[in-house]
C-alpha atoms as a PDB file:
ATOM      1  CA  UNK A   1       3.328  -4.325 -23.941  1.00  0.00           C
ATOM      2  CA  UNK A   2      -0.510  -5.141 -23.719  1.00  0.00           C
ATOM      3  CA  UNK A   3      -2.546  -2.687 -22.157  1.00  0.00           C
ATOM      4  CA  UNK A   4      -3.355  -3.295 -18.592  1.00  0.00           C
ATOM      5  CA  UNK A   5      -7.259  -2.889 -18.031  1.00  0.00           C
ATOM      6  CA  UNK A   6      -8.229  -0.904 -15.073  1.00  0.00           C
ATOM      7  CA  UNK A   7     -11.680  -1.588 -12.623  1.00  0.00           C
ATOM      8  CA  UNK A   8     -12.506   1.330 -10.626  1.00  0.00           C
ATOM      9  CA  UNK A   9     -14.536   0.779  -7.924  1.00  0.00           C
ATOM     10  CA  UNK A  10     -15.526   4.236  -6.050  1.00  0.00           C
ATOM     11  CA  UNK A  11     -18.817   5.154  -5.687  1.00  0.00           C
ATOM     12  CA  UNK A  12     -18.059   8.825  -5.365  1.00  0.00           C
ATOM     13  CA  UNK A  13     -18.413   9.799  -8.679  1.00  0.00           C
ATOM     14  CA  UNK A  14     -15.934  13.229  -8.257  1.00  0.00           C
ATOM     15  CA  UNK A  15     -13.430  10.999  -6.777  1.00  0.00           C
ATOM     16  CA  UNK A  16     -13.929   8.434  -9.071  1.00  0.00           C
ATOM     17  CA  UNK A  17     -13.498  10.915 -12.149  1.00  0.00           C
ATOM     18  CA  UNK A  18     -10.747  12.513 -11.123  1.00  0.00           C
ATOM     19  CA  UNK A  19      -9.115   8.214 -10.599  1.00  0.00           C
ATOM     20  CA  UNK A  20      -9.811   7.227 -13.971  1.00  0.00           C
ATOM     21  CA  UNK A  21      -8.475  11.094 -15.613  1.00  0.00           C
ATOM     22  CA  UNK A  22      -4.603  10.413 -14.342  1.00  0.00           C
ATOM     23  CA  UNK A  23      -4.980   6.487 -14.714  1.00  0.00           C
ATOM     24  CA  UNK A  24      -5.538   6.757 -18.652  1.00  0.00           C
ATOM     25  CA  UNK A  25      -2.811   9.681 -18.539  1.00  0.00           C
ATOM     26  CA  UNK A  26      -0.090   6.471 -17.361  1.00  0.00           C
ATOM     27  CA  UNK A  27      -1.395   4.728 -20.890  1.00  0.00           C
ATOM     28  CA  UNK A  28      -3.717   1.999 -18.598  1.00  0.00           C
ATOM     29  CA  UNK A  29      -7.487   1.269 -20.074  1.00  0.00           C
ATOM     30  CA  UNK A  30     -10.109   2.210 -17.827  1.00  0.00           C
ATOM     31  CA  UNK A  31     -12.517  -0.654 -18.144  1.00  0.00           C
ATOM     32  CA  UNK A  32     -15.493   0.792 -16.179  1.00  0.00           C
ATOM     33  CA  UNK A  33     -16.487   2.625 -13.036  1.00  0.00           C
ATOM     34  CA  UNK A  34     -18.554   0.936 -10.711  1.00  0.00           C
ATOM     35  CA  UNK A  35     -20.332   2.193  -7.427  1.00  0.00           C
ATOM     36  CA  UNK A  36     -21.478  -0.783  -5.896  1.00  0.00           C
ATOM     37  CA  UNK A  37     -20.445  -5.118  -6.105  1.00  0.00           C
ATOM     38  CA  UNK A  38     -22.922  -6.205  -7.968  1.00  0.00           C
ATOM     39  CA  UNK A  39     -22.104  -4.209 -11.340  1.00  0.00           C
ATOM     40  CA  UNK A  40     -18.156  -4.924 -10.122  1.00  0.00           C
ATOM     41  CA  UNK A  41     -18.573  -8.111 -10.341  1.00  0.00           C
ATOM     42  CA  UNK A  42     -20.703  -8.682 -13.288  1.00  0.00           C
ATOM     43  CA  UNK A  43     -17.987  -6.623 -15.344  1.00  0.00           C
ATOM     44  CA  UNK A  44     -15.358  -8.920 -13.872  1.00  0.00           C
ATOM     45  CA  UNK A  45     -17.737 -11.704 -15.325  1.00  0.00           C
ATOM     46  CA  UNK A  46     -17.390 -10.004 -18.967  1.00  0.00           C
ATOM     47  CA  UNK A  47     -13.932  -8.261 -19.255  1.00  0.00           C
ATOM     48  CA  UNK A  48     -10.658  -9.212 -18.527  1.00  0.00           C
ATOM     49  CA  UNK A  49      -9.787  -6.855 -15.564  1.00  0.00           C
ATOM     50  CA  UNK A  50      -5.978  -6.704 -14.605  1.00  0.00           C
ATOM     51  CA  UNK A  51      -5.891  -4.200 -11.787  1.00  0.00           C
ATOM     52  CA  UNK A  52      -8.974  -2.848  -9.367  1.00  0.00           C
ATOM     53  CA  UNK A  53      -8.512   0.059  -7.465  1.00  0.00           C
ATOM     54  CA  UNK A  54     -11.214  -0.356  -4.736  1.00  0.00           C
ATOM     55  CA  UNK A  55     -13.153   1.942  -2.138  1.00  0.00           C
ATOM     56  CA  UNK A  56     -14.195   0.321   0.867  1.00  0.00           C
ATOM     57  CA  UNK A  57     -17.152   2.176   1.616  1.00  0.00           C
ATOM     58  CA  UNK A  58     -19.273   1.584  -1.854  1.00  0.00           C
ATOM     59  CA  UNK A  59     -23.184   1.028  -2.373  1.00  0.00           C
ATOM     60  CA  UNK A  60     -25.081  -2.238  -1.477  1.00  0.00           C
ATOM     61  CA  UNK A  61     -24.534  -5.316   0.861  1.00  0.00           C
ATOM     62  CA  UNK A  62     -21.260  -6.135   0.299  1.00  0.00           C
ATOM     63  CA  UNK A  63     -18.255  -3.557   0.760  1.00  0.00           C
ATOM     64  CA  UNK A  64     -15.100  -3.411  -0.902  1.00  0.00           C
ATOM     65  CA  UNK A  65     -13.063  -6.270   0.920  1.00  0.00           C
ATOM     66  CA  UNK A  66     -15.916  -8.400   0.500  1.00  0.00           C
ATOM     67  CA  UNK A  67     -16.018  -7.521  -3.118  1.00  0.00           C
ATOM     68  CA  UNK A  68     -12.316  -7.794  -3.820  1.00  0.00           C
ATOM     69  CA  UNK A  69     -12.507 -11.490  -2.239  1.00  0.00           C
ATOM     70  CA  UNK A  70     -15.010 -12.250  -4.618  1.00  0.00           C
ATOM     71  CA  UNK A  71     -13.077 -10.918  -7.600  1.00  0.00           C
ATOM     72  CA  UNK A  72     -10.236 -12.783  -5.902  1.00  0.00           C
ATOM     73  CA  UNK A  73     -11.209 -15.976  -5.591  1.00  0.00           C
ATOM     74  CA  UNK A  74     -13.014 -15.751  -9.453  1.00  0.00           C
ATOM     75  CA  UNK A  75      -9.740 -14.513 -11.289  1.00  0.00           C
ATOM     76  CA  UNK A  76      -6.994 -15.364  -8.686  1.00  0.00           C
ATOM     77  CA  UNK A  77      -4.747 -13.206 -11.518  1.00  0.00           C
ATOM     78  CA  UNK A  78      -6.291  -9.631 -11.065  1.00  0.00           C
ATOM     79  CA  UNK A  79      -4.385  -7.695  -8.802  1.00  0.00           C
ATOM     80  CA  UNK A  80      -6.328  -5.038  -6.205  1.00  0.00           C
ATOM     81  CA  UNK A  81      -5.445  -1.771  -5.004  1.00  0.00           C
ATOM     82  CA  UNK A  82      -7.132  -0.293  -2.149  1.00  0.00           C
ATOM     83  CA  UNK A  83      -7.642   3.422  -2.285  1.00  0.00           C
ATOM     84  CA  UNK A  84      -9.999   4.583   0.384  1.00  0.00           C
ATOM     85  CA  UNK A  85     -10.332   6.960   3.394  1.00  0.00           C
ATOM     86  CA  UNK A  86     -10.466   3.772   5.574  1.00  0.00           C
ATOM     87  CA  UNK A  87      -7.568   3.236   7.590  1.00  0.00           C
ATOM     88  CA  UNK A  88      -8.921   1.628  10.835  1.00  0.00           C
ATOM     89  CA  UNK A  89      -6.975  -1.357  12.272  1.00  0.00           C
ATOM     90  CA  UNK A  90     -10.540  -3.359  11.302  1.00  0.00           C
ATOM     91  CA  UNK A  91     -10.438  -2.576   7.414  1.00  0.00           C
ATOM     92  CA  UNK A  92      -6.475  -2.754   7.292  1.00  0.00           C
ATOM     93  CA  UNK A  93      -6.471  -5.965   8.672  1.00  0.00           C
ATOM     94  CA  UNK A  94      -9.423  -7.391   6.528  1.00  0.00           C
ATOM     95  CA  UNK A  95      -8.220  -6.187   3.262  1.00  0.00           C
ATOM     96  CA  UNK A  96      -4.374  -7.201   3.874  1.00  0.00           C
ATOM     97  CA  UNK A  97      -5.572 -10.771   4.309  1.00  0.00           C
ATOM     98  CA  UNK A  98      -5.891 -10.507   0.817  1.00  0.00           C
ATOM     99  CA  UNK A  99      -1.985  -9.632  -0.053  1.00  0.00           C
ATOM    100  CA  UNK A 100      -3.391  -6.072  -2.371  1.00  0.00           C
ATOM    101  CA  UNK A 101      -0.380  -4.370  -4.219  1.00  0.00           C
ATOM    102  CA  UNK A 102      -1.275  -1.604  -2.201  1.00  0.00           C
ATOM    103  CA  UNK A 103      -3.669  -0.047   0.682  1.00  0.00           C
ATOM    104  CA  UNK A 104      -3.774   3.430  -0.265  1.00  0.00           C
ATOM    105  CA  UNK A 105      -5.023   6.688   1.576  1.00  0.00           C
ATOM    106  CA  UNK A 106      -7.713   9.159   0.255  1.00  0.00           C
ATOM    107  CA  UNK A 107      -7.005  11.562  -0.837  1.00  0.00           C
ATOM    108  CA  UNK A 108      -4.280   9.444  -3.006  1.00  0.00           C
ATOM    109  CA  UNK A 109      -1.010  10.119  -3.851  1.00  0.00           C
ATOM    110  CA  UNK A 110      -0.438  10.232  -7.422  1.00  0.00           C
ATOM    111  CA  UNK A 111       2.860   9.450  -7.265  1.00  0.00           C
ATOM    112  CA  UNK A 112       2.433   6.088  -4.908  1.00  0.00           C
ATOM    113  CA  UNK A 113      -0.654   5.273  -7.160  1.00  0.00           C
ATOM    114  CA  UNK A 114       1.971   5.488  -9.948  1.00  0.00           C
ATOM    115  CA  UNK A 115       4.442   3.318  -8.933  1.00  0.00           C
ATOM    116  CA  UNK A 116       1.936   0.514  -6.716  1.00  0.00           C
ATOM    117  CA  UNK A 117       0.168   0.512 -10.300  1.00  0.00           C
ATOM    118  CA  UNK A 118       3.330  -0.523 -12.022  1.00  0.00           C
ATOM    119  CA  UNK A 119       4.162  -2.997  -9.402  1.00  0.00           C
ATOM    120  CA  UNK A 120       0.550  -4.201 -10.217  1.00  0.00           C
ATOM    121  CA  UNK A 121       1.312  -4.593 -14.118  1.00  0.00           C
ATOM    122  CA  UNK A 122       5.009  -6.251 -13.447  1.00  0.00           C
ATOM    123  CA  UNK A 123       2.563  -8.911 -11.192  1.00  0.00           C
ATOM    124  CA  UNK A 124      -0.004  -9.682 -13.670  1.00  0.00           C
ATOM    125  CA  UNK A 125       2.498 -10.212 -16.727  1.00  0.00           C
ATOM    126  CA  UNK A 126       4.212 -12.638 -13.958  1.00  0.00           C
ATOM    127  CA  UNK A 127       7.398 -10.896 -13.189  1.00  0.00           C
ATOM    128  CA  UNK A 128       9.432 -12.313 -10.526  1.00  0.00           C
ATOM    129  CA  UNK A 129      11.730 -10.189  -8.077  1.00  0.00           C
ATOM    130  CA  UNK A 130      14.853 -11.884  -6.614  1.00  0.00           C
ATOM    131  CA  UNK A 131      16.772 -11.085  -3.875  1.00  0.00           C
ATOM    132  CA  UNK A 132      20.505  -9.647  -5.107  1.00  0.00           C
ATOM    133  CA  UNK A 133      23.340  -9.396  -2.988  1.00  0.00           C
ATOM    134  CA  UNK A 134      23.917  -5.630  -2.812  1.00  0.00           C
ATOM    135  CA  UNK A 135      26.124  -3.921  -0.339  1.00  0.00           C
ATOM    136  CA  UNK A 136      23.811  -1.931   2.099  1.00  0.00           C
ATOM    137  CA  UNK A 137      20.753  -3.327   1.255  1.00  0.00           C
ATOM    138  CA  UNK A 138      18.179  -4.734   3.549  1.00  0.00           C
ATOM    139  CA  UNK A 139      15.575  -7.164   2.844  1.00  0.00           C
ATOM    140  CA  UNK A 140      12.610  -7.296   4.691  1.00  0.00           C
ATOM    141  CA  UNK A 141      10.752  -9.659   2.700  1.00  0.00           C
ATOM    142  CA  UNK A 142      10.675 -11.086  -1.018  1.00  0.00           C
ATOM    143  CA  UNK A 143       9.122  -8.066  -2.049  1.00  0.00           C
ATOM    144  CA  UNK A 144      10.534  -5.211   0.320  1.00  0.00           C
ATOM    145  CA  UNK A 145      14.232  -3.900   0.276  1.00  0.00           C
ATOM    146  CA  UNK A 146      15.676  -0.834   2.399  1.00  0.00           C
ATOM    147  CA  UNK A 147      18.924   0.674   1.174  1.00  0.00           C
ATOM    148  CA  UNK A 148      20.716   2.134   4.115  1.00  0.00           C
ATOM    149  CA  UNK A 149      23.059   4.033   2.530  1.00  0.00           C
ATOM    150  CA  UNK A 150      20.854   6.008   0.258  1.00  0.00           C
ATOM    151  CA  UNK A 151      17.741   5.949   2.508  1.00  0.00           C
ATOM    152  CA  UNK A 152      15.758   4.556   0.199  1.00  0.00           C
ATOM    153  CA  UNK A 153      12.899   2.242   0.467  1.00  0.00           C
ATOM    154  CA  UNK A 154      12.208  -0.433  -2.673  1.00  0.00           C
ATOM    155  CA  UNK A 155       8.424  -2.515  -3.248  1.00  0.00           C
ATOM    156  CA  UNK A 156       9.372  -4.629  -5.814  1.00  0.00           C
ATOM    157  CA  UNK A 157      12.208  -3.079  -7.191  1.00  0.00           C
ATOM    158  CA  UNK A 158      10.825   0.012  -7.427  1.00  0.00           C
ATOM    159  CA  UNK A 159      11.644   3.224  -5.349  1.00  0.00           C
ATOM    160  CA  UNK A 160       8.854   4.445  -2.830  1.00  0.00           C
ATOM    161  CA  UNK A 161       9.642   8.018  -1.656  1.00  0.00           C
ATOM    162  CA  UNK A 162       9.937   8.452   1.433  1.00  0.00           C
ATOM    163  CA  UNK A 163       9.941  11.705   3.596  1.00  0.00           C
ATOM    164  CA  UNK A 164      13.132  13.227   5.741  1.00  0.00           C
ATOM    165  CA  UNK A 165      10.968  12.086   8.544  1.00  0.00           C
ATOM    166  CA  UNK A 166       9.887   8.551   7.500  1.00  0.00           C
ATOM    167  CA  UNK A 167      13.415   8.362   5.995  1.00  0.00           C
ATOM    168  CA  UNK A 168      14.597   8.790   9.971  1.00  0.00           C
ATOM    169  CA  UNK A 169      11.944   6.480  11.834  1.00  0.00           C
ATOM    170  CA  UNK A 170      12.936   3.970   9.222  1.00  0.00           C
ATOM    171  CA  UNK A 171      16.681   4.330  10.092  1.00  0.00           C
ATOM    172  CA  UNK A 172      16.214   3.788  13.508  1.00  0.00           C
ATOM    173  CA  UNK A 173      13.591   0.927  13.528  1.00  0.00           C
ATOM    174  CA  UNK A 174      16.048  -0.651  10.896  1.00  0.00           C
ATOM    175  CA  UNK A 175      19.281  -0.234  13.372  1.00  0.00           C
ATOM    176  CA  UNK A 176      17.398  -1.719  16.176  1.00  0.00           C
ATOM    177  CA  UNK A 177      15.027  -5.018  13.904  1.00  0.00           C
ATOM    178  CA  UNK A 178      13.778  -6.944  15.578  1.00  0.00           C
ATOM    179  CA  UNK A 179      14.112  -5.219  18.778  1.00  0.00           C
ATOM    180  CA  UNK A 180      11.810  -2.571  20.726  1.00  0.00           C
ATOM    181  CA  UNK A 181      12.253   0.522  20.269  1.00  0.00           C
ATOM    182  CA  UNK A 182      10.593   2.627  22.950  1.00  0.00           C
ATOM    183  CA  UNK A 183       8.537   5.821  21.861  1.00  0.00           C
ATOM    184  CA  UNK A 184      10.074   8.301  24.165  1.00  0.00           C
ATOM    185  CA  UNK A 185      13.390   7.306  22.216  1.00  0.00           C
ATOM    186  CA  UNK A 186      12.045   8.018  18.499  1.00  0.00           C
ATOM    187  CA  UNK A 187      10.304  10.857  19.786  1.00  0.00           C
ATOM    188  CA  UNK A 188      13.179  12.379  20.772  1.00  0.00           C
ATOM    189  CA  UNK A 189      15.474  11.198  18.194  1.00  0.00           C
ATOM    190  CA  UNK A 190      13.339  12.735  15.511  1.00  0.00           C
ATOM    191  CA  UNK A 191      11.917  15.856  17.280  1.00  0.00           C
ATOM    192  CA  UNK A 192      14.819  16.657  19.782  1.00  0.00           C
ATOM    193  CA  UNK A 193      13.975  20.266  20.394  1.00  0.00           C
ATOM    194  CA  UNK A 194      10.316  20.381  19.905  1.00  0.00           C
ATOM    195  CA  UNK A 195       7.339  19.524  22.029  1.00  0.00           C
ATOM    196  CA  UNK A 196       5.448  16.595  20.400  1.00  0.00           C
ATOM    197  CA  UNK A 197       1.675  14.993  21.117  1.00  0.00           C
ATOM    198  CA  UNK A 198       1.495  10.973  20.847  1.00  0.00           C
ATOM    199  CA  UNK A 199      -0.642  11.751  17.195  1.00  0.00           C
ATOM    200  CA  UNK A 200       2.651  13.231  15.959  1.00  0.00           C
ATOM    201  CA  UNK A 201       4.342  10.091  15.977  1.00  0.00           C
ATOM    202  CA  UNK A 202       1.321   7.922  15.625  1.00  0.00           C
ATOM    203  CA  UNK A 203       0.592   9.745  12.207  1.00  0.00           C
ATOM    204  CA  UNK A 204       3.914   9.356  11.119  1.00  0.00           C
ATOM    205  CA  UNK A 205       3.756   5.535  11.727  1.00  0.00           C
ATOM    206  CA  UNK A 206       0.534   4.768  10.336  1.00  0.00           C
ATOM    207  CA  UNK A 207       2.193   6.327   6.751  1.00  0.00           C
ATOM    208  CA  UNK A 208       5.224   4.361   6.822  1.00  0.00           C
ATOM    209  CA  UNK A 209       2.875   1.582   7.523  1.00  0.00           C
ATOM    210  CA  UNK A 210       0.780   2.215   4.186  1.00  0.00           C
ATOM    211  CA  UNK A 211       4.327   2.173   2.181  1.00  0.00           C
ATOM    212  CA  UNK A 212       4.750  -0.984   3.258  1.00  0.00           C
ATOM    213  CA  UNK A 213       1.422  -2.738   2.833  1.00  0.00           C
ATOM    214  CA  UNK A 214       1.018  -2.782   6.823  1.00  0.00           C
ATOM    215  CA  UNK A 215       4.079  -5.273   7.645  1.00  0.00           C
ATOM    216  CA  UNK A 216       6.742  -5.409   9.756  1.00  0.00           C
ATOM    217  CA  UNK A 217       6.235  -2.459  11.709  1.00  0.00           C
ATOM    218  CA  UNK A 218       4.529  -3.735  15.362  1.00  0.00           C
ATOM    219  CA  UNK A 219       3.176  -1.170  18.028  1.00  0.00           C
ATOM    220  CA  UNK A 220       4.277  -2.553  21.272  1.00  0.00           C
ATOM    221  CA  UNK A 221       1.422  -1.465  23.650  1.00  0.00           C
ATOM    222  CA  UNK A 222       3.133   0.565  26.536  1.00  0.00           C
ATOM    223  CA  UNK A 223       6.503   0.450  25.156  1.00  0.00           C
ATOM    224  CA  UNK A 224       7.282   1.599  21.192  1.00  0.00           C
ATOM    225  CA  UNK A 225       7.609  -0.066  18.075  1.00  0.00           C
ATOM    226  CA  UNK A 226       9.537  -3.131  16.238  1.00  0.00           C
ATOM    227  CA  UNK A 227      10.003  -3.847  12.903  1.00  0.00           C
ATOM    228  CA  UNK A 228      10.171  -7.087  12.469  1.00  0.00           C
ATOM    229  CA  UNK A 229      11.917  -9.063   9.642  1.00  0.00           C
ATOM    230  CA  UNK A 230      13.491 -12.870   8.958  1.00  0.00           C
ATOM    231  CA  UNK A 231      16.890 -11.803   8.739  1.00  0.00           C
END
């Protein structure tokens, strides 16, 4: 298999250190590290880069959106991770537009960053993933899959872990697709003897949100949540 070569684009340079150390342990080539989009983009210019894992927040005019666009639109074939501590409905919604492998949270999981940056290599050497008729399995879209009986969650063919508590809110939005499910109901389904605050159940949304690359799952203002899928 060719090496996949790796951009990083952090401009904390602990954080971006620490990035590079466990992607060369997975066997990828870490091309460079840059801090800011005008060094990004002049690598991209000279190297064949495969995968960038991009910061939002970096030095100089543009940020990390704007730079992965740029990269983007140059070399339609490198695929982009986002790994930052920027999670705000404004940079979500920005950097989705761009279909990344993967928005991740800081500080990463090594783990997710493991598996989003194999999904990233099966993309690049064109790998396509086809829907199979399997008993129990769910597909949300051409990329997502839910197995109900095992409670397992697929990107890709490839098994995101999920915990007991994501496992749950996924069961229920899952039973009820495509339908509304109201917040005092999960709340109570998945906390029934405890005392909760609404940043309980927000928090626990907003990660089962990041697994899947901030689809399907809808806040309903007033009322719940709805996953929506074309099924």
């Amino acid at each position: 298999m060719t090496t996949m070569n790796v951009l990083i684009v952090e401009d904390e340079s602990i954080v971006a250190m620490e990035i590079e150390s466990y992607v060369k342990k997975l066997g990828y080539h870490v091309v460079d590290i840059c801090s800011n989009a005008e060094d990004a983009l002049a690598v991209a210019r000279d190297e064949r880069i495969d995968i960038a894992l991009m910061d939002i927040c970096i030095k100089g005019d543009l940020d990390g959106v704007e730079t992965a666009e740029l990269i983007k639109k140059a070399y339609p074939r490198t695929e982009i991770i986002f790994l930052t501590a920027h999670t705000d409905d404004y940079n979500v919604d920005r950097a989705i537009t761009l279909d990344p492998v993967a928005y991740l949270s800081k500080p990463f999981n090594r783990e997710e960053l493991r598996i989003f940056l194999k999904i990233a290599t099966q993309k690049v050497q064109g790998k396509t993933f086809n829907k199979k008729d399997i008993p129990h399995h769910i597909y949300l879209d051409e990329e997502f899959c839910y197995d109900t009986r095992n409670t397992m969650l697929f990107c890709c063919e490839e098994p995101l872990r999920l915990t007991k508590k994501e496992s749950a809110l996924m069961d229920i939005l899952i039973a009820n697709k495509n339908k509304v499910v109201a917040t005092y109901t999960i709340e109570n389904t998945l906390w029934p003897e405890k005392d909760t605050t609404p940043n309980t159940l927000r928090t626990l949304v907003r990660r089962l949100r990041e697994k899947l690359k901030y689809r399907f799952v809808k806040t309903v203002n007033g009322q719940g949540y709805i996953l929506t899928i074309n099924q």
